[in-house]
Protein backbone atom coordinates (compact mmCIF):
# COMPACT_ATOMS: atom_id res chain seq x y z
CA UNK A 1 7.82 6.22 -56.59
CA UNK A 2 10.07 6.18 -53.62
CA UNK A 3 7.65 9.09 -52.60
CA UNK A 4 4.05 7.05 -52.89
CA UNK A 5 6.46 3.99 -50.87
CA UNK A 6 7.07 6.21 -48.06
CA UNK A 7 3.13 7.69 -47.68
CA UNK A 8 1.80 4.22 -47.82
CA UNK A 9 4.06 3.10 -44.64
CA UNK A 10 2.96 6.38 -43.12
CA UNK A 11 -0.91 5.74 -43.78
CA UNK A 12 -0.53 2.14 -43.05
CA UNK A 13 1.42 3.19 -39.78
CA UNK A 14 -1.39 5.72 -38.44
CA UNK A 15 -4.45 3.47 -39.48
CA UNK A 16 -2.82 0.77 -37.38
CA UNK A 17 -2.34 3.07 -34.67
CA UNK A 18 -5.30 4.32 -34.89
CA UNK A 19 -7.46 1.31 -35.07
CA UNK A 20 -5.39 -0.35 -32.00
CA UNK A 21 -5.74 3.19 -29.85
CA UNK A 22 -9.82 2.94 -30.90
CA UNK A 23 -9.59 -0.81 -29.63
CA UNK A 24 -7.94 -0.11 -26.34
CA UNK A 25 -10.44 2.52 -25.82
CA UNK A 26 -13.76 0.39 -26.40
CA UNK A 27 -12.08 -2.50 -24.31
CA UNK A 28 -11.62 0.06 -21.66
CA UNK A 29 -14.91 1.37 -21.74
CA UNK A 30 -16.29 -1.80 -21.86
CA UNK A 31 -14.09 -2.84 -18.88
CA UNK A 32 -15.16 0.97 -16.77
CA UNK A 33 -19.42 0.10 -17.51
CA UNK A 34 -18.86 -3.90 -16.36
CA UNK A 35 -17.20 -2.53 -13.00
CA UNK A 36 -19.92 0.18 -12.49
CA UNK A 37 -22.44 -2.66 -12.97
CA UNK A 38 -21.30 -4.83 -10.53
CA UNK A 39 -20.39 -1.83 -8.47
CA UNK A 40 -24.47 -1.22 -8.22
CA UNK A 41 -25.08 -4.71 -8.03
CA UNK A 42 -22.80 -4.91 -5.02
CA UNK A 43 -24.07 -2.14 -2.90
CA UNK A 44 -27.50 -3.55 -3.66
CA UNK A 45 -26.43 -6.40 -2.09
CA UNK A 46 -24.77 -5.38 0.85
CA UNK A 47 -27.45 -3.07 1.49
CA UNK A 48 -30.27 -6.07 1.53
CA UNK A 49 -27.55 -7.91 3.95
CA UNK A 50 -27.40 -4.98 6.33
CA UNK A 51 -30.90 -4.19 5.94
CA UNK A 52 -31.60 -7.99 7.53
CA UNK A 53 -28.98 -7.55 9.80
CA UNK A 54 -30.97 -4.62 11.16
CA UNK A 55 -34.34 -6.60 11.02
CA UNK A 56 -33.08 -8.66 13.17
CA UNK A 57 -31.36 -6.56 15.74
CA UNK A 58 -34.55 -4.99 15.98
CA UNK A 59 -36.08 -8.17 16.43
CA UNK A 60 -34.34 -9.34 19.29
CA UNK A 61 -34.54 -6.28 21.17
CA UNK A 62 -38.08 -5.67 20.68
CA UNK A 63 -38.74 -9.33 21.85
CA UNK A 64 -36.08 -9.12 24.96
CA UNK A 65 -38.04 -6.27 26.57
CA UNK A 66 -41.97 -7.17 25.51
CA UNK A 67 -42.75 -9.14 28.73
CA UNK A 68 -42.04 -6.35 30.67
CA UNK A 69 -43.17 -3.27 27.93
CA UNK A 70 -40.01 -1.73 29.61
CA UNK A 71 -37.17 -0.60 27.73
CA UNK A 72 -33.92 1.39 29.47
CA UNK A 73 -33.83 4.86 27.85
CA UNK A 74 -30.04 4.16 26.15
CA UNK A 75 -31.75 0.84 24.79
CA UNK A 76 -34.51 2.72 23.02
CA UNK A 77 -32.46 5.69 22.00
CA UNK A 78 -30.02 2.61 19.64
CA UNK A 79 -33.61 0.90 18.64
CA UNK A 80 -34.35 4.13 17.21
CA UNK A 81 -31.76 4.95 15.16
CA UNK A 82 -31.48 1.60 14.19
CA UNK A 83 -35.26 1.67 12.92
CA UNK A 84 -34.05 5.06 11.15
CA UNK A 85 -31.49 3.22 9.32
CA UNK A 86 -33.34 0.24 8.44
CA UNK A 87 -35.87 2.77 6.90
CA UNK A 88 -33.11 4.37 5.11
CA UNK A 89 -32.11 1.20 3.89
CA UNK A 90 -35.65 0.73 2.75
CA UNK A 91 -37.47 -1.30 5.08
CA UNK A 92 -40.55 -1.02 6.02
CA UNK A 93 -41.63 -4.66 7.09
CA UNK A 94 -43.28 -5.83 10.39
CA UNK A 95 -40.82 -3.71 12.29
CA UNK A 96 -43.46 -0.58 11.71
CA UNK A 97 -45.52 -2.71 13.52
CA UNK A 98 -43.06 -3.38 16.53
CA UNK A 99 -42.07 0.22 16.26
CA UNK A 100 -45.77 1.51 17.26
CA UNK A 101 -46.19 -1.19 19.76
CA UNK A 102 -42.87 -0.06 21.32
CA UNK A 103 -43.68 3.22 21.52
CA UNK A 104 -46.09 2.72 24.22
CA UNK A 105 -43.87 1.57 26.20
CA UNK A 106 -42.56 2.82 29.33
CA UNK A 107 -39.12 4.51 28.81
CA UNK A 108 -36.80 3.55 32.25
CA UNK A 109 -34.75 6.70 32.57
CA UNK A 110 -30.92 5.59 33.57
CA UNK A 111 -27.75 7.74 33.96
CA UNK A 112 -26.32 6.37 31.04
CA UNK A 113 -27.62 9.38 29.09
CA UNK A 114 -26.85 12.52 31.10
């Protein structure tokens, strides 16, 4: 009797264990996939910020230097790999259209590069 006492506190004992470790797993699991979710949902965002950040750098600089269809050589060299970027980021709105416009251009060589 004292026997059949002890293995029921020693069953009871590991299914209580057991059933809190299997709880504290699935919470933490479920805790792990909610934090990769909004990970992704994050960098999504940040990446459509930047990506209008970009658009509009672009922007301005294509519309500082259009008058003219000038553009220093250091100027165009940062518009570039901005537009690489942007496209990276996956953009591919009106700025294609700036970017082939720009391209004709005349490039004003300064020392800034050398």
């Amino acid at each position: 009797m004292t026997q059949q006492i002890i293995l029921n506190i020693i069953f009871t004992i590991t299914g209580v264990l057991v059933t809190s470790s299997c709880g504290y797993l699935a919470n933490k699991a479920r805790n792990y996939h909610q934090a990769l979710k909004n990970k992704g949902e994050n960098e999504k965002l940040q990446n459509i910020a930047l990506q209008n950040i970009l658009q509009k750098q672009l922007t301005d600089v294509f519309f500082k230097y259009e008058s003219k269809q000038q553009i220093p050589d250091y100027v165009y060299k940062n518009w570039l790999n901005l537009l690489k970027t942007y496209e990276q980021l996956g953009g591919n709105d009106y700025i294609h259209t700036l970017a082939k416009k720009i391209e004709s251009w005349e490039i004003i060589k300064t020392d800034i590069l050398q």
